[in-house]
N, C-alpha and C. Protein backbone atom coordinates (compact mmCIF):
# COMPACT_ATOMS: atom_id res chain seq x y z
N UNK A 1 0.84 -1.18 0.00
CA UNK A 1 0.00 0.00 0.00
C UNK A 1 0.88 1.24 0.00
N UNK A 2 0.29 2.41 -0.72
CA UNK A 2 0.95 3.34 -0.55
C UNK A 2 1.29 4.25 0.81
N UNK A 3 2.33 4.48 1.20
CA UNK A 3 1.99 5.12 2.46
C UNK A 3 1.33 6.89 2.53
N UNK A 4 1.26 7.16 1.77
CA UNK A 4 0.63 8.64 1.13
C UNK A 4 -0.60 8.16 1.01
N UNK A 5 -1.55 6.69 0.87
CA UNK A 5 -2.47 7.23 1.20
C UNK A 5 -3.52 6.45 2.11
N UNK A 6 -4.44 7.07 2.71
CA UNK A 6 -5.49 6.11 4.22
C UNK A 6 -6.52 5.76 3.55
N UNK A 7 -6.79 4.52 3.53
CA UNK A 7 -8.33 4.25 3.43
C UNK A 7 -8.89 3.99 4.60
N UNK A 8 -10.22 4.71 5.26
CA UNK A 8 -10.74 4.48 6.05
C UNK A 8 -12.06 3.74 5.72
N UNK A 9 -12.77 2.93 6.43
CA UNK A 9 -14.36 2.72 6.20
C UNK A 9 -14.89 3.78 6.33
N UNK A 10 -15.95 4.64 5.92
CA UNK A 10 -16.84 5.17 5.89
C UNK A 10 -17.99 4.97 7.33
N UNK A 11 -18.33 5.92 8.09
CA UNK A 11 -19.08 5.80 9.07
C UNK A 11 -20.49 6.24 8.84
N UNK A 12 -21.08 5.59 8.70
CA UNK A 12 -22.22 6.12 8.62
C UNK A 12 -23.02 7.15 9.82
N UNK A 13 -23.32 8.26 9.10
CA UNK A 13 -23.98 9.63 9.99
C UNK A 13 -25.44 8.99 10.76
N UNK A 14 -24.99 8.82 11.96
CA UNK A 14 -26.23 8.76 12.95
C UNK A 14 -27.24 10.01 13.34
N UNK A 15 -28.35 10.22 12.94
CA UNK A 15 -29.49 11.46 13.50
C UNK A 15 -29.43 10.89 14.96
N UNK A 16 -29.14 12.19 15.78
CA UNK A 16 -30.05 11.84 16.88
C UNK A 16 -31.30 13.08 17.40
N UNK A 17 -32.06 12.55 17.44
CA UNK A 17 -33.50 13.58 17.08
C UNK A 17 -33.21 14.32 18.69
N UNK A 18 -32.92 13.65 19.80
CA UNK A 18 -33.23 14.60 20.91
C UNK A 18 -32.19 15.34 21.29
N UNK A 19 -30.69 14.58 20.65
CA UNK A 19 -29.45 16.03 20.84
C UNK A 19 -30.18 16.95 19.40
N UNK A 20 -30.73 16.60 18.60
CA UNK A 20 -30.62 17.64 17.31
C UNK A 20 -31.55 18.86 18.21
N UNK A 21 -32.55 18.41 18.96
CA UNK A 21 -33.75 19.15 19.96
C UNK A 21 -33.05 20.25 20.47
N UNK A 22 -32.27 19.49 21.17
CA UNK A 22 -30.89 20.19 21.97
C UNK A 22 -30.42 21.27 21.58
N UNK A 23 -30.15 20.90 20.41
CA UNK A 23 -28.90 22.05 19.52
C UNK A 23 -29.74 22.76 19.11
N UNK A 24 -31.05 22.63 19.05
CA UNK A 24 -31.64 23.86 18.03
C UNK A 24 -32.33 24.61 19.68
N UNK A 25 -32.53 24.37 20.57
CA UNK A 25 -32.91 24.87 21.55
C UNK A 25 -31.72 25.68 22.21
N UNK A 26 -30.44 25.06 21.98
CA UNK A 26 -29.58 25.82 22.50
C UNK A 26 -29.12 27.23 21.99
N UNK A 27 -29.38 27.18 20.31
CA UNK A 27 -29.16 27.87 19.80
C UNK A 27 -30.29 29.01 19.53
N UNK A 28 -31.32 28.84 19.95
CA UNK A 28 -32.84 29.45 19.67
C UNK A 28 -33.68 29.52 21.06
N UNK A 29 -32.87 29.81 21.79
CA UNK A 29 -33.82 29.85 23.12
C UNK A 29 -34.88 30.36 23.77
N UNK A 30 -35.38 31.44 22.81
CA UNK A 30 -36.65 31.90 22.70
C UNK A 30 -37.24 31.59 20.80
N UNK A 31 -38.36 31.91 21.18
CA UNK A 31 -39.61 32.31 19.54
C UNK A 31 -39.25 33.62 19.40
N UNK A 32 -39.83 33.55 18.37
CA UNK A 32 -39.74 35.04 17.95
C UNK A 32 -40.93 35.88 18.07
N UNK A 33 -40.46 37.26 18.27
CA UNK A 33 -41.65 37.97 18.54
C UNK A 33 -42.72 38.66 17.55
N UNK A 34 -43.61 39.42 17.98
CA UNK A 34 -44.19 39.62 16.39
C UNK A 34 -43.48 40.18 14.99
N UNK A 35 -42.92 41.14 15.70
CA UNK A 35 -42.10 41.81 14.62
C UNK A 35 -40.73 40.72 14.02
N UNK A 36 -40.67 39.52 14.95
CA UNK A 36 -39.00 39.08 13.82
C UNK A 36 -39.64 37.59 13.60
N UNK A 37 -38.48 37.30 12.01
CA UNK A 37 -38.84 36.06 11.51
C UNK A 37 -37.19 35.27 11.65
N UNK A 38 -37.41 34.37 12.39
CA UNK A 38 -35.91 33.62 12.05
C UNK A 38 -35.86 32.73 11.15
N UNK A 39 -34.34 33.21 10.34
CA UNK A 39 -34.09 32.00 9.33
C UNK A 39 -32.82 31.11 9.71
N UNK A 40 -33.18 29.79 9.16
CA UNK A 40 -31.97 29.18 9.90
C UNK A 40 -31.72 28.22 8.58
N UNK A 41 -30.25 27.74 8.61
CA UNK A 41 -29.75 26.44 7.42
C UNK A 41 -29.53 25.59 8.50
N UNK A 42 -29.91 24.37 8.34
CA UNK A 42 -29.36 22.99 9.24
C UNK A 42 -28.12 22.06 8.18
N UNK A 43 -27.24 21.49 8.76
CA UNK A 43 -26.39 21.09 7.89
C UNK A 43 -26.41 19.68 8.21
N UNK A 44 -27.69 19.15 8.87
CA UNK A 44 -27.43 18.12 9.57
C UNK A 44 -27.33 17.71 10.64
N UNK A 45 -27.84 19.44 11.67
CA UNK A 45 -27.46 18.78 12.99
C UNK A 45 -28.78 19.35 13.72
N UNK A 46 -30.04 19.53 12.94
CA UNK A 46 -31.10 19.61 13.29
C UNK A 46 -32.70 19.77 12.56
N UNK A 47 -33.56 19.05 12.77
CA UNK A 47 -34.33 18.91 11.57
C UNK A 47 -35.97 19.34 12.10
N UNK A 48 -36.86 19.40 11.32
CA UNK A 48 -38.38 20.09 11.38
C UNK A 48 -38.91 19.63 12.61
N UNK A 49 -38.68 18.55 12.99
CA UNK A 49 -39.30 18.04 14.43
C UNK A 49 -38.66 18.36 15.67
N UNK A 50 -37.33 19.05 15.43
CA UNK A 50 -36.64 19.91 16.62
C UNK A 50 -37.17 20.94 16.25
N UNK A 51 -38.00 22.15 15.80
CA UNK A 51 -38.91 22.44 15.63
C UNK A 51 -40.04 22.40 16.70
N UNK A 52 -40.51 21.36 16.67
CA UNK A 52 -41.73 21.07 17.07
C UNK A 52 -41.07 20.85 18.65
N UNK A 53 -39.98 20.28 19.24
CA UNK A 53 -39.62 20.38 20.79
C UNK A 53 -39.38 21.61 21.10
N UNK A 54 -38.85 22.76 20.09
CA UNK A 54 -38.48 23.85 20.65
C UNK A 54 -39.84 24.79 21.26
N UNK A 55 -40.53 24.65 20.05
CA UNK A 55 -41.97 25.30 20.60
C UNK A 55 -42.81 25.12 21.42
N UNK A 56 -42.77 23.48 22.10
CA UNK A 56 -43.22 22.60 22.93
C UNK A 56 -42.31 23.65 24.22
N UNK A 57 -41.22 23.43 24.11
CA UNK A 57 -40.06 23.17 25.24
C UNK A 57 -40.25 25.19 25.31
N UNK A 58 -41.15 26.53 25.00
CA UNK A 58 -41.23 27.69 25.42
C UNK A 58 -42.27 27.89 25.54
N UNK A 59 -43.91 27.03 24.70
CA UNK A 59 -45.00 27.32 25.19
C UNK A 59 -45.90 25.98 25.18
N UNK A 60 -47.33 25.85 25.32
CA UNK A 60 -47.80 24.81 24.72
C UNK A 60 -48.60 24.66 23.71
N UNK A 61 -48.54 23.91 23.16
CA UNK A 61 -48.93 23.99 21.67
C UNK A 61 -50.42 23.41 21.84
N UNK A 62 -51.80 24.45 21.87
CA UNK A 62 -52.95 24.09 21.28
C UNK A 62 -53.07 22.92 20.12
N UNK A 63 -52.48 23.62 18.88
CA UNK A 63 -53.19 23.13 17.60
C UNK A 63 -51.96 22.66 16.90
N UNK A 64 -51.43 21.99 16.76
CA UNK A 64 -50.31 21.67 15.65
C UNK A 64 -50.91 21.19 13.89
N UNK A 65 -50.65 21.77 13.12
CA UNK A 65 -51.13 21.32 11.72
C UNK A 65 -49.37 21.28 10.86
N UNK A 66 -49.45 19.92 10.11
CA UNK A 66 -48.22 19.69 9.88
C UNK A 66 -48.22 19.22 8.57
N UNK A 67 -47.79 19.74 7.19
CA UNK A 67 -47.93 19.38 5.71
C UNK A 67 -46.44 19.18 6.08
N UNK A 68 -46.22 17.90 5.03
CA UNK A 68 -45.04 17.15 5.01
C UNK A 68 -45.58 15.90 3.58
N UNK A 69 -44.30 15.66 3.19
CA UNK A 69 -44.14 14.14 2.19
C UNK A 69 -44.24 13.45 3.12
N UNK A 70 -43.55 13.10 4.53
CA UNK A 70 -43.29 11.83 4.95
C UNK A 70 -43.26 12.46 6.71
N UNK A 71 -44.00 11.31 7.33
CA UNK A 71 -43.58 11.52 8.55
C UNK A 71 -42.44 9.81 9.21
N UNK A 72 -41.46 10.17 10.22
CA UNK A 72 -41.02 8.95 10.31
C UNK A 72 -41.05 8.25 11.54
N UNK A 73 -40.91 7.31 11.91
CA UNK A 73 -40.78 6.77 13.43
C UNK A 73 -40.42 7.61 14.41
N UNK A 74 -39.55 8.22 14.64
CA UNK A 74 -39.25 8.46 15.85
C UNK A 74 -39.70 9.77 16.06
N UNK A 75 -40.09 10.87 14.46
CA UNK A 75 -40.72 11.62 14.40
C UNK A 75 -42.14 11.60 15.24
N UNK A 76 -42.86 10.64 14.83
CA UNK A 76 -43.87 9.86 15.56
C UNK A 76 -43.98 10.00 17.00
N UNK A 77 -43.25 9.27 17.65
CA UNK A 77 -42.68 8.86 18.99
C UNK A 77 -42.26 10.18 19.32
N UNK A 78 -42.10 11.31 19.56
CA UNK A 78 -41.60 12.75 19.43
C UNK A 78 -42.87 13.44 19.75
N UNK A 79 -43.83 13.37 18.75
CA UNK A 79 -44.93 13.74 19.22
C UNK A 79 -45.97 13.11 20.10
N UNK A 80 -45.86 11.82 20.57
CA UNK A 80 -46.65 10.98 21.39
C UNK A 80 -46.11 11.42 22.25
N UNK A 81 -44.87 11.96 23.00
CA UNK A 81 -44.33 12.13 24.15
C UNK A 81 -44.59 13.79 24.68
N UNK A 82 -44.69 13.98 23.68
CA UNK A 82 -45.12 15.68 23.83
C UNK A 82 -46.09 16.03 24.24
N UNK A 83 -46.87 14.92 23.33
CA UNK A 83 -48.52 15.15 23.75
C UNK A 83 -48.37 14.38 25.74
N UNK A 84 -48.42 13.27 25.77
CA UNK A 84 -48.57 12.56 27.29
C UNK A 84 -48.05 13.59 27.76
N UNK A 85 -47.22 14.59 27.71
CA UNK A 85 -46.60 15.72 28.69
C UNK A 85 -47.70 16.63 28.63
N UNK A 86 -48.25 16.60 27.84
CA UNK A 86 -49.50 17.92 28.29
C UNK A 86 -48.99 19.22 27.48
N UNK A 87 -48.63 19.09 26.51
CA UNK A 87 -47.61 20.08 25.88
C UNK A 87 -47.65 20.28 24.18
N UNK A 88 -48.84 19.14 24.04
CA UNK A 88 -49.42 19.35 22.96
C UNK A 88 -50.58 18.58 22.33
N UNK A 89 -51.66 19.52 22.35
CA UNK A 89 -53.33 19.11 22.79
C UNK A 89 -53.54 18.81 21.29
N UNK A 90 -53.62 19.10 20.72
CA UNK A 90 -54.35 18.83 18.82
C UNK A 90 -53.57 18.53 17.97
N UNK A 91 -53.37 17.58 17.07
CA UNK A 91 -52.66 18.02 15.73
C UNK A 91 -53.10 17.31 14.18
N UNK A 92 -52.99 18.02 13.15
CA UNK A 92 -53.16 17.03 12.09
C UNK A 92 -52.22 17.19 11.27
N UNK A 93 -52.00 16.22 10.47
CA UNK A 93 -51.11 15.97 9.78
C UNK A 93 -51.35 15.38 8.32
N UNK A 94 -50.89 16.36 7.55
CA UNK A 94 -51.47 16.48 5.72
C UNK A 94 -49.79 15.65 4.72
N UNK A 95 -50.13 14.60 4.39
CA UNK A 95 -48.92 13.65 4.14
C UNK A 95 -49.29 13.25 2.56
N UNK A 96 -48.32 13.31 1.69
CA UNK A 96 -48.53 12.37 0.44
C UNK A 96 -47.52 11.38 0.47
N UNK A 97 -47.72 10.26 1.31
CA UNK A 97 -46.86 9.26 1.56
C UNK A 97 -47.72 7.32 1.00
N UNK A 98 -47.14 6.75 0.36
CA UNK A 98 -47.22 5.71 -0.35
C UNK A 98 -47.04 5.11 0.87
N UNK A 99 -46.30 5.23 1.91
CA UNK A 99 -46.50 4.48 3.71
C UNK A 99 -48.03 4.59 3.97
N UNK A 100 -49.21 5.42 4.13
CA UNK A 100 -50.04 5.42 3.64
C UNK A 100 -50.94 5.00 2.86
N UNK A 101 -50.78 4.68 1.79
CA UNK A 101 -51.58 4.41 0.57
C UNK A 101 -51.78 3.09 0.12
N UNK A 102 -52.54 2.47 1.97
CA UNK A 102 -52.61 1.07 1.25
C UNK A 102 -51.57 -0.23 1.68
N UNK A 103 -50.49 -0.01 2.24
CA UNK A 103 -49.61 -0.64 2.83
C UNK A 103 -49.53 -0.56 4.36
N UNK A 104 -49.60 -1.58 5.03
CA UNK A 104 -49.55 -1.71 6.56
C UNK A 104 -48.26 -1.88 7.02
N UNK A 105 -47.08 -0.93 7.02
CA UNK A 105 -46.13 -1.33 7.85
C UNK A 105 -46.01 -1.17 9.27
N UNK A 106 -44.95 -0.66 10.11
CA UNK A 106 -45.05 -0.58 11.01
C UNK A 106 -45.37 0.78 11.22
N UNK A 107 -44.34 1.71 10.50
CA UNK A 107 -44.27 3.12 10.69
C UNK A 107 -46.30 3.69 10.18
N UNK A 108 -46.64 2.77 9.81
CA UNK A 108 -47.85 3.21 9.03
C UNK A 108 -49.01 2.98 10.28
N UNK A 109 -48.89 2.07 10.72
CA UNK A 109 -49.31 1.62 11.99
C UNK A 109 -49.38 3.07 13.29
N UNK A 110 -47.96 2.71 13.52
CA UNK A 110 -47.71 3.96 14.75
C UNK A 110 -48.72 4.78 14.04
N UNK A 111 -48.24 5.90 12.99
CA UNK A 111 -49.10 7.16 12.90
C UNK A 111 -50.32 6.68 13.17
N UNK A 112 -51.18 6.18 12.69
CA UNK A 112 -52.93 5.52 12.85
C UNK A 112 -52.95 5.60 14.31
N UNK A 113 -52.01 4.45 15.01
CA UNK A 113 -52.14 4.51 16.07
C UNK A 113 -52.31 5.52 17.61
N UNK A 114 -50.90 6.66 17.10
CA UNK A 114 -50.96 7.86 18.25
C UNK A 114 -51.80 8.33 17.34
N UNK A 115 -52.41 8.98 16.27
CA UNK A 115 -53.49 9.63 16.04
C UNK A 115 -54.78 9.37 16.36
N UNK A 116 -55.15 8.06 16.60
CA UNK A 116 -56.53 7.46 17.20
C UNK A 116 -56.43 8.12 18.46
N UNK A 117 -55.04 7.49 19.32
CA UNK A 117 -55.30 7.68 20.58
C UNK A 117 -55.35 9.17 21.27
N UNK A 118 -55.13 10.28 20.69
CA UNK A 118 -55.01 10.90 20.77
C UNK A 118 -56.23 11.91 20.58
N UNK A 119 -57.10 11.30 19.19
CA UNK A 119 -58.36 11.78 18.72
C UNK A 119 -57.82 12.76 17.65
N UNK A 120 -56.22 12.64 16.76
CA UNK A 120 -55.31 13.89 15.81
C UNK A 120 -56.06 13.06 14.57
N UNK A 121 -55.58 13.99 13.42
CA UNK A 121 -56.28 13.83 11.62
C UNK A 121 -54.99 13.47 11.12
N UNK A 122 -54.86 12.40 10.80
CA UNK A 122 -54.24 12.08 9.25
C UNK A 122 -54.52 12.41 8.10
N UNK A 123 -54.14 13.03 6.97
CA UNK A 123 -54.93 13.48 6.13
C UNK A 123 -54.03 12.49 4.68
N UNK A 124 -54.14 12.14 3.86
CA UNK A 124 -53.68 11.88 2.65
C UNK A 124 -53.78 12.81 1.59
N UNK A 125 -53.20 13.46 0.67
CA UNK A 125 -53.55 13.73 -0.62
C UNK A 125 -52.41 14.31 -1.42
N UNK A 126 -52.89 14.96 -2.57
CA UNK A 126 -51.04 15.08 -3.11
C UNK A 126 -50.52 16.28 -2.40
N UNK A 127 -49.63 16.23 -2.25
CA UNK A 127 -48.66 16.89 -1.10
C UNK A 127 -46.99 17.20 -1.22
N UNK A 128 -46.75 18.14 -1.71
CA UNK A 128 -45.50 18.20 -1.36
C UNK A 128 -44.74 19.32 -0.44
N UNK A 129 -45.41 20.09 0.46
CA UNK A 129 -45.18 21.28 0.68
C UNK A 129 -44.74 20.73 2.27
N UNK A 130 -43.99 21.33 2.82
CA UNK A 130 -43.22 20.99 4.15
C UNK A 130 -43.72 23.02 5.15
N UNK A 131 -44.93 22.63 5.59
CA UNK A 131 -45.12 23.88 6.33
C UNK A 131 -45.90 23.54 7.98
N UNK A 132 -45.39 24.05 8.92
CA UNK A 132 -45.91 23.92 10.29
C UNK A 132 -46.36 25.18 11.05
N UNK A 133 -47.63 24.78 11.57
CA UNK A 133 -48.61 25.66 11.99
C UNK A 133 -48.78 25.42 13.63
N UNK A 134 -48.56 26.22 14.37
CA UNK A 134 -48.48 26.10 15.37
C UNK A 134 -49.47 27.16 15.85
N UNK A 135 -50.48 26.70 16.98
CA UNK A 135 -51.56 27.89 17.52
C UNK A 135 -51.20 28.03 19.07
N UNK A 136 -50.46 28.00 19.35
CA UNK A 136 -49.70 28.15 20.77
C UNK A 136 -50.62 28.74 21.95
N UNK A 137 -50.37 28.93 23.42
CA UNK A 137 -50.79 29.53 24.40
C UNK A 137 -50.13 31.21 24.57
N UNK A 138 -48.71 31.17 23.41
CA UNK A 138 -48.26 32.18 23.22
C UNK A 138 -48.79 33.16 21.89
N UNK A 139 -49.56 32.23 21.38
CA UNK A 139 -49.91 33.38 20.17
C UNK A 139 -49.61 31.91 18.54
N UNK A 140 -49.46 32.33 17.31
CA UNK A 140 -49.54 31.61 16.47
C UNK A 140 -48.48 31.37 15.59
N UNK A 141 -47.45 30.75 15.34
CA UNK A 141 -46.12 30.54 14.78
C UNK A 141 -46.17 29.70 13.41
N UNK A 142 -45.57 30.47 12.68
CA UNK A 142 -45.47 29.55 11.32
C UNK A 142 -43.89 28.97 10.95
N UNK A 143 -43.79 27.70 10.86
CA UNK A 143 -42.42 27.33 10.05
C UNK A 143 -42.55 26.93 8.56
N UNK A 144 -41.76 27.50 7.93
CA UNK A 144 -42.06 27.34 6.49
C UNK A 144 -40.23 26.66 6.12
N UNK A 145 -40.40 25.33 5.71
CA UNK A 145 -39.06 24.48 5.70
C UNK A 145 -38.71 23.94 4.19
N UNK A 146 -37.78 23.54 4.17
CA UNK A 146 -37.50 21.97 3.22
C UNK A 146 -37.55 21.09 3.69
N UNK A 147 -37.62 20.60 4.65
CA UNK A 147 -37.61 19.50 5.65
C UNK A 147 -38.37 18.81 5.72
N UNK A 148 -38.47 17.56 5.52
CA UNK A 148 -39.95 16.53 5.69
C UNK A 148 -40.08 16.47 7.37
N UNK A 149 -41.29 16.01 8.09
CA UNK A 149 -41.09 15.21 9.66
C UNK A 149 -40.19 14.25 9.00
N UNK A 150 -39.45 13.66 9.29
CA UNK A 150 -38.36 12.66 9.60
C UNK A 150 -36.53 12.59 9.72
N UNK A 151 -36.09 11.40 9.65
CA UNK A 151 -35.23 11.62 9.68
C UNK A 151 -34.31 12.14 8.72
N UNK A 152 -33.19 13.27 8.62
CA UNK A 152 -32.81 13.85 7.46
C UNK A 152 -31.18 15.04 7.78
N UNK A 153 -30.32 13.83 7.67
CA UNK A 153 -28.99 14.85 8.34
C UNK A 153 -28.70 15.26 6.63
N UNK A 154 -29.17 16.17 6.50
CA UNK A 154 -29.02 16.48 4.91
C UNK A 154 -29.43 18.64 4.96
N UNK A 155 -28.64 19.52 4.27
CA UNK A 155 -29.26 20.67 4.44
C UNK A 155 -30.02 20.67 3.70
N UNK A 156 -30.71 21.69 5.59
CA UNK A 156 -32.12 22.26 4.78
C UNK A 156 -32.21 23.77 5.23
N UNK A 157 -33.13 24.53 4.98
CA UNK A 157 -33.41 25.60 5.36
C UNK A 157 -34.97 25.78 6.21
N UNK A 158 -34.83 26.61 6.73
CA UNK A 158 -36.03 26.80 8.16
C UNK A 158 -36.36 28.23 8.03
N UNK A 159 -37.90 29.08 8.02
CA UNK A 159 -37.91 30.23 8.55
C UNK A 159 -39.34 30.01 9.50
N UNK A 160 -39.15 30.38 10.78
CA UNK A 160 -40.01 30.59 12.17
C UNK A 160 -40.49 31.93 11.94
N UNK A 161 -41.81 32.56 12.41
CA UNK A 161 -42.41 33.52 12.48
C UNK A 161 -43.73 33.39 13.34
N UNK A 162 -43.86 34.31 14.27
CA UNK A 162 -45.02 34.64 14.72
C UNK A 162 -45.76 35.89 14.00
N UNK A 163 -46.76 34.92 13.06
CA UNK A 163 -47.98 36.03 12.45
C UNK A 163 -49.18 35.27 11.81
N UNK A 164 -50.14 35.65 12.58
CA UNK A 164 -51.72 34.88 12.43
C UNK A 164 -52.01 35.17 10.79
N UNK A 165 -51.76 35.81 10.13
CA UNK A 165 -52.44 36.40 8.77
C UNK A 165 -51.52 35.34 8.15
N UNK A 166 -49.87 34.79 8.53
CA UNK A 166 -49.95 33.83 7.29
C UNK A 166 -50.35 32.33 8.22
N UNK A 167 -50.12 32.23 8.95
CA UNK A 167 -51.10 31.03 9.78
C UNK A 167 -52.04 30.84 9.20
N UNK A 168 -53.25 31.90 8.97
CA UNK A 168 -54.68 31.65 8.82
C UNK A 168 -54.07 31.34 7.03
N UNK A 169 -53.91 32.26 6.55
CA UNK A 169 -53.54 31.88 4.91
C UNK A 169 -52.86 30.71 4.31
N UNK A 170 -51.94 29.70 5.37
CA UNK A 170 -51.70 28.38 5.00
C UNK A 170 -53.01 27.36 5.77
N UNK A 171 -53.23 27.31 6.68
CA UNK A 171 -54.71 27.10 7.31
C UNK A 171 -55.69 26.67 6.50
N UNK A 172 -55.80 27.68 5.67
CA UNK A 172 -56.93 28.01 4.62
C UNK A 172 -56.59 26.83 3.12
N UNK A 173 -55.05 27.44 2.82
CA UNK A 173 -55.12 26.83 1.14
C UNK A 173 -54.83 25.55 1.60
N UNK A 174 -53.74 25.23 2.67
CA UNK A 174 -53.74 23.71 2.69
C UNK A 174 -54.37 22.65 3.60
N UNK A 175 -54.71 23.27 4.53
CA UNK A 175 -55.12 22.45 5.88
C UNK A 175 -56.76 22.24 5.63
N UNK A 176 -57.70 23.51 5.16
CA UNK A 176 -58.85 23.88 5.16
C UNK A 176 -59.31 23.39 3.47
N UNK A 177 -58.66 23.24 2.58
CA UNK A 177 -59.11 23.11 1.49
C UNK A 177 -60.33 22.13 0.86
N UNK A 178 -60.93 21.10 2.27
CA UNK A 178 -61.74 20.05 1.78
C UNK A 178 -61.38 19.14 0.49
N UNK A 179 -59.80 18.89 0.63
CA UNK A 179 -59.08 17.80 -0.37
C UNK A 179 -58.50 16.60 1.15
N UNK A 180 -58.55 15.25 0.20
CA UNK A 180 -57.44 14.63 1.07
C UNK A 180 -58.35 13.50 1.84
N UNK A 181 -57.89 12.81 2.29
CA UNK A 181 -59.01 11.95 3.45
C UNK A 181 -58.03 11.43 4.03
N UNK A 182 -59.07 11.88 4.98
CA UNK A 182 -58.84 11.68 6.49
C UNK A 182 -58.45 9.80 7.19
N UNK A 183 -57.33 9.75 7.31
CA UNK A 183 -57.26 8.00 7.58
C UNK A 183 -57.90 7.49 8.80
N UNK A 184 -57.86 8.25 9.83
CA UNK A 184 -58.96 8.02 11.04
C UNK A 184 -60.12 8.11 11.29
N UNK A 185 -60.61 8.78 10.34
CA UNK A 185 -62.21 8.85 9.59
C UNK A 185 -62.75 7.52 9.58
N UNK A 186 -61.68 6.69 8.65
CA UNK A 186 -62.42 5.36 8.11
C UNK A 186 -62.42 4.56 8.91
């Protein structure tokens, strides 16, 4: 072998969803107020569902409404724990996921499952838009991402804002639109 040069194995990048929580809490330790919008790039070391602990972890979250491609396990498990804490009362969730559509896995399972128990909306339909609606005890927060719910050490970009007029205006075109069905319905 040459001595000029190393082959190493390759390590594969582990997510960990509750240090990523961490880091985006450490770094964001309050919301923002009416007047400011934060933008943030993740490079991998924090994703849309640290998000959802940070807002948990400064107020409690009434209403959560969540458009996404994909939600994932532990994403899942993230919000079941949030909710049993008392820290987050409602949510639905607007998905164009083929996990969904007809296939019983596991991950397909869980969602059905904490959404029954909970009394939250699954919604199906075509979907590609990654936006989170938060109706807080503090007032109403919008995240507008690249980010699916799941796992994803990959950049993305994030902007947080507290303002009801675009709340109500994503509310409206995507949450409110009477498209989609509801998987806990049936």
């Amino acid at each position: 072998m040459d001595s000029r040069l190393l082959k190493l194995k390759r390590k594969q990048k582990r997510f960990d969803l509750l240090r990523s929580a961490h880091t985006l809490i450490d770094q964001c330790p309050a919301l923002p107020n009416d007047d400011e919008c934060f933008k943030m790039v993740s490079k991998g070391d924090f994703s849309s569902a640290s998000f959802i602990a940070l807002v948990a972890h400064n107020t409690v979250i009434n209403d959560l409404h969540v458009s996404t491609f994909r939600v994932g396990r532990k994403e899942m498990m993230l919000l079941h724990k949030i909710a049993s804490e008392g820290r987050l009362n409602d949510c639905t969730l607007v998905m164009f996921s083929q996990m969904l559509d007809g296939t019983d896995d596991s991950v397909s399972r869980l969602i059905k499952n904490v959404c029954n128990k909970f009394g939250w909306h699954v919604m199906v339909k075509k979907n590609h838009s990654k936006i989170m609606l938060f109706d807080t005890d503090d007032g109403k927060y919008v995240l507008e991402t690249s980010s699916n719910l799941n796992e994803n050490p990959k950049v993305e970009f994030y902007s947080i804002e507290k303002d009801s007029d675009v709340y109500d205006f994503y509310l409206r075109e995507i949450f409110d639109d009477g498209q989609g069905v509801d998987l806990c319905a049936l």
